[in-house]
N, C-alpha and C. Protein backbone atom coordinates (compact mmCIF):
# COMPACT_ATOMS: atom_id res chain seq x y z
N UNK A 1 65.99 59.56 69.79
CA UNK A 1 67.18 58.83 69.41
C UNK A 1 68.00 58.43 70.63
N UNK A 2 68.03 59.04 71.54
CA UNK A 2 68.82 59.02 72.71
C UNK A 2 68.28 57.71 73.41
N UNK A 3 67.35 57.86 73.67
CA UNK A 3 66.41 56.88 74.42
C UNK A 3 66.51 55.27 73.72
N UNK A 4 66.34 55.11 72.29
CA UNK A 4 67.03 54.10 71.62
C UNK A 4 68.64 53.28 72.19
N UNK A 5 69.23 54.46 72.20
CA UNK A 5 70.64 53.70 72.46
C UNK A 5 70.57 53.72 74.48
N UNK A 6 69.73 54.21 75.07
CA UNK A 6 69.87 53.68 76.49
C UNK A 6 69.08 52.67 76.51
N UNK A 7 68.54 51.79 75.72
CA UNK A 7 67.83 50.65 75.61
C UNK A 7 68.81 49.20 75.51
N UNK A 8 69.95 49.92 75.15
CA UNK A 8 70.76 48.71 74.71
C UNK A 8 71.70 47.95 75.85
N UNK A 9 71.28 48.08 77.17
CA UNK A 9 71.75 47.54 78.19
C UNK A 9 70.62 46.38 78.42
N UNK A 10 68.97 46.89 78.30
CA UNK A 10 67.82 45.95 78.34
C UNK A 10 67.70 44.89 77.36
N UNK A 11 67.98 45.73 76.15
CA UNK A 11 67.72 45.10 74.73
C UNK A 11 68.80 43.58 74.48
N UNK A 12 70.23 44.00 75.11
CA UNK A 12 71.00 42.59 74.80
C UNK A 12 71.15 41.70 75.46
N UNK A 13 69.86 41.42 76.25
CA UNK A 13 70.09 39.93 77.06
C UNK A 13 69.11 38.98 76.37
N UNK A 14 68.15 39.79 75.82
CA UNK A 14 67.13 38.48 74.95
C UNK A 14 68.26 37.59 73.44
N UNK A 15 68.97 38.52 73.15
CA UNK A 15 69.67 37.58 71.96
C UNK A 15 70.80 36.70 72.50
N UNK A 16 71.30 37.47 73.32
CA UNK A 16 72.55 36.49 74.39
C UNK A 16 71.71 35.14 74.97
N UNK A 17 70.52 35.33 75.46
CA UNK A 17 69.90 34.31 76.38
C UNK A 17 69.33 32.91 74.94
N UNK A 18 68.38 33.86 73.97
CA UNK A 18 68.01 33.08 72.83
C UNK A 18 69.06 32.21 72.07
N UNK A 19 70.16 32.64 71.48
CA UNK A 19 71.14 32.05 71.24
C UNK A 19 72.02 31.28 71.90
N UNK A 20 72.44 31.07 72.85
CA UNK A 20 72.79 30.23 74.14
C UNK A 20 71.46 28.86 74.15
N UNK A 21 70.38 29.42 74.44
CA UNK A 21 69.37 28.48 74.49
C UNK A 21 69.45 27.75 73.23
N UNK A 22 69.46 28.44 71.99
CA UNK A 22 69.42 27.60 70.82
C UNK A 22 70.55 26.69 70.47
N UNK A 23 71.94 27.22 70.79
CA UNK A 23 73.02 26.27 70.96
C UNK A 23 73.07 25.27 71.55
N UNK A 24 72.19 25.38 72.71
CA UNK A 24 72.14 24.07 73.82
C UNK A 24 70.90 23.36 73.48
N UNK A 25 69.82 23.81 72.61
CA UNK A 25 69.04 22.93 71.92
C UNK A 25 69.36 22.04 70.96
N UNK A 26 70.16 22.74 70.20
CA UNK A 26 70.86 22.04 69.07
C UNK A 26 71.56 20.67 69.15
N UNK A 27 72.71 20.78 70.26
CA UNK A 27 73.48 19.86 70.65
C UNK A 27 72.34 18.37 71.25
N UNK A 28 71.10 19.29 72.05
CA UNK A 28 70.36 18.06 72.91
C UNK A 28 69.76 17.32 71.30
N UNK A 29 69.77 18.03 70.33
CA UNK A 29 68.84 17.50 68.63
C UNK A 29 69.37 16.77 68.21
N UNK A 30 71.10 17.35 68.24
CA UNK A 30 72.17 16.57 67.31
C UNK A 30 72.29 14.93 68.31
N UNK A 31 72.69 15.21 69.63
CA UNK A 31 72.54 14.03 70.56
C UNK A 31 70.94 12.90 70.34
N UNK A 32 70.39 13.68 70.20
CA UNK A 32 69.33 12.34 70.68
C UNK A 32 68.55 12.32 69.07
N UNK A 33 68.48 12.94 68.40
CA UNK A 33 68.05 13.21 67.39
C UNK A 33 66.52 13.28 66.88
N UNK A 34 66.38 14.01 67.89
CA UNK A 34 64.72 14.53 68.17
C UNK A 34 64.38 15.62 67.51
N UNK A 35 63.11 15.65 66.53
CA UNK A 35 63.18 16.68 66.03
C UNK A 35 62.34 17.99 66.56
N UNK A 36 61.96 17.48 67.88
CA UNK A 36 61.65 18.67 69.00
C UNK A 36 62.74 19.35 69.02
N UNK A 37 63.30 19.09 69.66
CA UNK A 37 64.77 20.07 69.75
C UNK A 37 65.15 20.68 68.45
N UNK A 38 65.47 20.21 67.19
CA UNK A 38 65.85 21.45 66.40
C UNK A 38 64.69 22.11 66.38
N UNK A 39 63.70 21.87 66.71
CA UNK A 39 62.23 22.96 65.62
C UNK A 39 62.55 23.84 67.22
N UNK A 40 62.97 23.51 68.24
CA UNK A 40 62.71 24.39 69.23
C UNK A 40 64.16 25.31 69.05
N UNK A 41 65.23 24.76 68.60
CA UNK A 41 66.51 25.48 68.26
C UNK A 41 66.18 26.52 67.20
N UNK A 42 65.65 26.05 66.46
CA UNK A 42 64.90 27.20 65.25
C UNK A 42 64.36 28.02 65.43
N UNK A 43 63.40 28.10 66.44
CA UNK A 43 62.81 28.94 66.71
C UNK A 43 63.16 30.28 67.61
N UNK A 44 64.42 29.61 68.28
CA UNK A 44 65.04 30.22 69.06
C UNK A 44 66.47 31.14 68.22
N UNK A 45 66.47 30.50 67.16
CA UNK A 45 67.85 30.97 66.02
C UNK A 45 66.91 31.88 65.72
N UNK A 46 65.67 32.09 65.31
CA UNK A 46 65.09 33.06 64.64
C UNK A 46 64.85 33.95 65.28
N UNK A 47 64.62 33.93 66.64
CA UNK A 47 63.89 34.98 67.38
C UNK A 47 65.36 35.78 67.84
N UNK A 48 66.05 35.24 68.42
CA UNK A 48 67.31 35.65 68.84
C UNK A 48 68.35 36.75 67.49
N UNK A 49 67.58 36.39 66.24
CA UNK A 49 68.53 37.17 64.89
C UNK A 49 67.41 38.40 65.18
N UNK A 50 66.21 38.51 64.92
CA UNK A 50 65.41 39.57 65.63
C UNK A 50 65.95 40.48 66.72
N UNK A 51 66.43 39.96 67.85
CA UNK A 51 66.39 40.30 68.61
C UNK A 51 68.17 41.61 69.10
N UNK A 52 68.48 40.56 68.12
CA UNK A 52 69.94 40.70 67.62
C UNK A 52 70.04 42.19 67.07
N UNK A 53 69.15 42.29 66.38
CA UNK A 53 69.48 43.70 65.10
C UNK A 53 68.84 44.73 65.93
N UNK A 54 67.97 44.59 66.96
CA UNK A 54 67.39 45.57 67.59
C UNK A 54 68.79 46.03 68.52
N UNK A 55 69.02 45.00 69.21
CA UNK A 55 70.12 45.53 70.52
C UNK A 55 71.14 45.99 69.79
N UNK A 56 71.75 45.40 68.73
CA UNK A 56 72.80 46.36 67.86
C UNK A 56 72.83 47.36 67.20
N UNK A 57 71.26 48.03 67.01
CA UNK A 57 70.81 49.18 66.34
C UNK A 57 71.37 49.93 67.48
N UNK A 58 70.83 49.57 68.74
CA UNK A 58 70.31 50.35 70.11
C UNK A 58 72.16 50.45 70.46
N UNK A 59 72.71 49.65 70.26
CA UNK A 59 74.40 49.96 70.75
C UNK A 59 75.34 50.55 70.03
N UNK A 60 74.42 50.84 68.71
CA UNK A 60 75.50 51.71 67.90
C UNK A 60 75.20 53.26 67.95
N UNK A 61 73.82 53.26 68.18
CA UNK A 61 73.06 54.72 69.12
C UNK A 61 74.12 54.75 70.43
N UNK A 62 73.92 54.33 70.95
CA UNK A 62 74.44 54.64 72.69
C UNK A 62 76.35 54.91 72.05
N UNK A 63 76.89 54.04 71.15
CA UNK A 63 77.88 54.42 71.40
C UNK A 63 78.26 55.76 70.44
N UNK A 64 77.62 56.38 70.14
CA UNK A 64 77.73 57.70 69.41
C UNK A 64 77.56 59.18 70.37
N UNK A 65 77.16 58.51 71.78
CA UNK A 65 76.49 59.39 72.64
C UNK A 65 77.35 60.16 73.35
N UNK A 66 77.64 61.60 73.06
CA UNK A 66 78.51 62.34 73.84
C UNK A 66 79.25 62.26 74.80
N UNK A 67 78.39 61.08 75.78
CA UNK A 67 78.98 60.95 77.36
C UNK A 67 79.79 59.12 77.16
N UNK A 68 79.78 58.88 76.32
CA UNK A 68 80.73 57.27 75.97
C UNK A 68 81.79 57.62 75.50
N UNK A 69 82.71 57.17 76.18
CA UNK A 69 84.47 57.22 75.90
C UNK A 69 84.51 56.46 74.41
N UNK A 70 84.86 56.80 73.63
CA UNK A 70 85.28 56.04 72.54
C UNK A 70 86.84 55.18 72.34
N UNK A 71 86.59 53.86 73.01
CA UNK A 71 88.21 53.73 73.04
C UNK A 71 88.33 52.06 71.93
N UNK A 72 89.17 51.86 72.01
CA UNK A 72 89.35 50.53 71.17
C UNK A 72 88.38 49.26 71.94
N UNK A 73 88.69 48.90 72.80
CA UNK A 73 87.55 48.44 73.57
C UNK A 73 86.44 48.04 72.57
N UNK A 74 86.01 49.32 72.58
CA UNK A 74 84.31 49.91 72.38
C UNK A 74 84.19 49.32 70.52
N UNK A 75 85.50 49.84 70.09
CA UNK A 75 85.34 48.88 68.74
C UNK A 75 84.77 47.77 68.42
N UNK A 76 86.35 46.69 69.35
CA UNK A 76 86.17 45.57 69.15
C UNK A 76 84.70 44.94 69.46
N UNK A 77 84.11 45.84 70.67
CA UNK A 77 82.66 45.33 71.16
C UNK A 77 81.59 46.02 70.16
N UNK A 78 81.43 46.71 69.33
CA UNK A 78 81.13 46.95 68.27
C UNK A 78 81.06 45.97 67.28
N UNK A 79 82.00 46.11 66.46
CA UNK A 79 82.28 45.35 65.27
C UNK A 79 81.94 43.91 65.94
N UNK A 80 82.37 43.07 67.01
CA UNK A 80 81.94 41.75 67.01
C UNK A 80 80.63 41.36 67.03
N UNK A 81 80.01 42.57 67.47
CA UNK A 81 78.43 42.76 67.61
C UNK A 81 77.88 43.02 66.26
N UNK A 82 78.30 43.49 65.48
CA UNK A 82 77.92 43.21 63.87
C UNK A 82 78.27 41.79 63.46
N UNK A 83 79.17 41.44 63.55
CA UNK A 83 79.36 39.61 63.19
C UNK A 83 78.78 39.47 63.80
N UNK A 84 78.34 39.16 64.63
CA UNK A 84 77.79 37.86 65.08
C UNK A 84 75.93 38.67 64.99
N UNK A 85 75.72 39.53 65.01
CA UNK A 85 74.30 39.83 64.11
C UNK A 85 74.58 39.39 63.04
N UNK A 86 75.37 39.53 62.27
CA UNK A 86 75.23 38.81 60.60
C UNK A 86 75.25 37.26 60.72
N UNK A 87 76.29 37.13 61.12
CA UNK A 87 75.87 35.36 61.63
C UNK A 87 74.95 34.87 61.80
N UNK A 88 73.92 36.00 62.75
CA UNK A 88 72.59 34.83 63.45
C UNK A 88 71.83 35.01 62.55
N UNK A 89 71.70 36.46 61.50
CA UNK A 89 70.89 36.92 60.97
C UNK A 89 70.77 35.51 59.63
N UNK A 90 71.94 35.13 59.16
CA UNK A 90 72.30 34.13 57.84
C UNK A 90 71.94 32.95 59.08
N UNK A 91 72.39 32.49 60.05
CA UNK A 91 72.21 31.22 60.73
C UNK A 91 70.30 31.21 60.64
N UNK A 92 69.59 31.99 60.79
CA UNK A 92 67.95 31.97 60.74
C UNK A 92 67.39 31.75 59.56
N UNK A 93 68.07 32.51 58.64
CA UNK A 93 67.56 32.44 56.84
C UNK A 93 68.41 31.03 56.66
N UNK A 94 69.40 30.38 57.32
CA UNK A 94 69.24 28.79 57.14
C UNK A 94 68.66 27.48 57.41
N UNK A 95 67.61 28.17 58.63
CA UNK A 95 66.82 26.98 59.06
C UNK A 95 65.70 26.60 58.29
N UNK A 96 65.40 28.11 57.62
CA UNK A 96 64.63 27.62 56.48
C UNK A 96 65.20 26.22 55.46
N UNK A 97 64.23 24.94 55.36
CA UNK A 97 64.87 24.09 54.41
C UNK A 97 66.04 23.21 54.73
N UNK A 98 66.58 23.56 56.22
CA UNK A 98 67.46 22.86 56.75
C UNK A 98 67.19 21.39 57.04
N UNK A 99 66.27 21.29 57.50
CA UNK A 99 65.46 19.61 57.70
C UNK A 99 65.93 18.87 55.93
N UNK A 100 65.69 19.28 55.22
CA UNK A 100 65.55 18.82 54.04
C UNK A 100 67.19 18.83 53.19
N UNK A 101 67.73 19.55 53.69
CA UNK A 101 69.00 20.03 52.93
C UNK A 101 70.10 19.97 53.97
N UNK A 102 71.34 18.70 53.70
CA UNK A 102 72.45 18.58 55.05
C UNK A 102 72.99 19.78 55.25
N UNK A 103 73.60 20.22 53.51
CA UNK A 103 74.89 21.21 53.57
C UNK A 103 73.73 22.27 54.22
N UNK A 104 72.90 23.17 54.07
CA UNK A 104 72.10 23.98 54.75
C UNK A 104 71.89 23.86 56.35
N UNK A 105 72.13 22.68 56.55
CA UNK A 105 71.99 22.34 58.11
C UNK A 105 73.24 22.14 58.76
N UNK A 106 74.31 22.07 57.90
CA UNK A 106 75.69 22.11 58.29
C UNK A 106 75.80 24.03 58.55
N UNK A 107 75.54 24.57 57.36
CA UNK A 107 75.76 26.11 57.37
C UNK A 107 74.85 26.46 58.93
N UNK A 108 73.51 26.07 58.92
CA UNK A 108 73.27 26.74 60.29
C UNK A 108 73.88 26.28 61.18
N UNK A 109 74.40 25.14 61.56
CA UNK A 109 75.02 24.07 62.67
C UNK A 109 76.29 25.45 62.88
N UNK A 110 76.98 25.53 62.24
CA UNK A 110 78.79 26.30 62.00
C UNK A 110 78.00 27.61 62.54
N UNK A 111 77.04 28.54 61.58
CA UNK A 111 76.99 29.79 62.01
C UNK A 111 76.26 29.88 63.52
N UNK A 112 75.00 29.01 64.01
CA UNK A 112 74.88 29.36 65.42
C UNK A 112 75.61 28.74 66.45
N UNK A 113 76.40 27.77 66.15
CA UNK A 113 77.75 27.94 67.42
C UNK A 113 78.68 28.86 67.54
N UNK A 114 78.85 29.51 66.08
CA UNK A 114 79.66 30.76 65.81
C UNK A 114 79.24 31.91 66.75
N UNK A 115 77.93 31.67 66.56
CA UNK A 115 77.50 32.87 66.90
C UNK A 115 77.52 33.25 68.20
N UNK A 116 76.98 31.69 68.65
CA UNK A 116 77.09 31.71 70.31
C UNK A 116 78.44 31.98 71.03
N UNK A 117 79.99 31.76 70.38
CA UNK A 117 80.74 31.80 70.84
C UNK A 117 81.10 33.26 70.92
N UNK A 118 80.71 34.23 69.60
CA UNK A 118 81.00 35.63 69.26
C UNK A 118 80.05 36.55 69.79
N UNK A 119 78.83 35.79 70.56
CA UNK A 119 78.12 36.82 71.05
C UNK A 119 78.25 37.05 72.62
N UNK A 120 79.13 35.45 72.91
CA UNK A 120 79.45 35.41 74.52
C UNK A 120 81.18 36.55 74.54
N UNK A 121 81.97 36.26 74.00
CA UNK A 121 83.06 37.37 73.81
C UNK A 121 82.29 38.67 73.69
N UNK A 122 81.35 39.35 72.81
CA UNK A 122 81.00 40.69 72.42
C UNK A 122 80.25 40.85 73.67
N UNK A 123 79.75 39.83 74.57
CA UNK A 123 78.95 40.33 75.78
C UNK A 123 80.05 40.85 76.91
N UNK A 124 81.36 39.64 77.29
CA UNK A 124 82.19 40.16 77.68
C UNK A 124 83.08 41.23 77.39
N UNK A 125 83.14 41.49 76.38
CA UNK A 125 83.67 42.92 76.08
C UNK A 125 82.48 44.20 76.40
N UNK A 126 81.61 44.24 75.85
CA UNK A 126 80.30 45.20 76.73
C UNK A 126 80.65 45.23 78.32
N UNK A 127 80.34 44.28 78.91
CA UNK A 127 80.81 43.96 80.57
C UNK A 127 82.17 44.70 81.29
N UNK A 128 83.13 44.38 80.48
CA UNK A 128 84.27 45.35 80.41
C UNK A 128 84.20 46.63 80.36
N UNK A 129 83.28 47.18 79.57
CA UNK A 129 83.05 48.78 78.80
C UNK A 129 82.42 49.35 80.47
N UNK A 130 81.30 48.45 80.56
CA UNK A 130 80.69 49.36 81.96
C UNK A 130 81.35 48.70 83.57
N UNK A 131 81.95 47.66 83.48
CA UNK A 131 82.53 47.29 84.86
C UNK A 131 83.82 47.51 85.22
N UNK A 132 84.71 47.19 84.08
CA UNK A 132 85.90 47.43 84.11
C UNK A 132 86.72 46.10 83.35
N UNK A 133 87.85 46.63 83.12
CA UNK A 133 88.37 45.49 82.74
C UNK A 133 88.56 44.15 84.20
N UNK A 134 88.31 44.43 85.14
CA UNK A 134 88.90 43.38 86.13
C UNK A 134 87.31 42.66 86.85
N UNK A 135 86.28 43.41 86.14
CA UNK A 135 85.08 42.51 86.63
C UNK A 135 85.19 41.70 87.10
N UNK A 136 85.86 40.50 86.31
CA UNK A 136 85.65 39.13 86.89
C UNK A 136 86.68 38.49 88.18
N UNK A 137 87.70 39.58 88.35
CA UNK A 137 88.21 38.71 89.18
C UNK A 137 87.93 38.99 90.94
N UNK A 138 88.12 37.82 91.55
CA UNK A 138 87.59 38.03 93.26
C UNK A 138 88.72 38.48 93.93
């Protein structure tokens, strides 16, 4: 069990990276209106909701772990990390049929920019947890 939640530093860059990629596929689909780009956004919404439930399994292990401060922080980077797994998880079960169906392609359109925006905050809050709050500045 232990070993699970020290995975979750490895484990959350494939859904951060997949989802980012699929957002920026999307937009190149919606722009030119190629249907390379969504089937490649799709594929990337799907793999990234996969990828999603693993690293959030693995971060709700690690944050139970004797040696993690439990502070509000750690919540908010928690809980946003469940939204936005539920998000990608419903944004993937919408690409099914989305070609065929607007409002369905509207619902994935809303939930994986959602997602992308809630998974780039829940990354910066993680970043915070192990760098500090002042990481970013020079």
């Amino acid at each position: 069990m232990v070993l699970a939640g020290r995975l979750h530093p490895l484990l959350v860059h494939f859904p951060i990276a997949f989802i980012l990629c699929a957002a920026a596929a999307e937009l190149v689909a919606m722009a030119t209106r190629r249907p390379v780009w969504q089937a490649l956004a799709f594929i990337q919404t799907r793999a990234g909701a996969l990828c999603a439930v693993g690293a959030a399994a693995a971060g709700w292990v690690m944050a139970t772990a004797p040696d993690i401060d439990p502070s509000a922080r750690l919540e908010w980077h928690r809980w946003l990390a469940a939204l936005a797994t539920g998000a990608m998880l419903i944004a993937a079960a919408a690409t099914l049929g989305a070609q065929q169906s607007p409002s369905r392609q509207r619902l994935y359109r809303v939930l994986l920019f959602a997602s992308a925006v809630s998974i780039g905050v829940t990354g910066h809050l993680g970043a915070t947890l192990v760098w500090g709050a002042h990481f970013l500045h020079f």
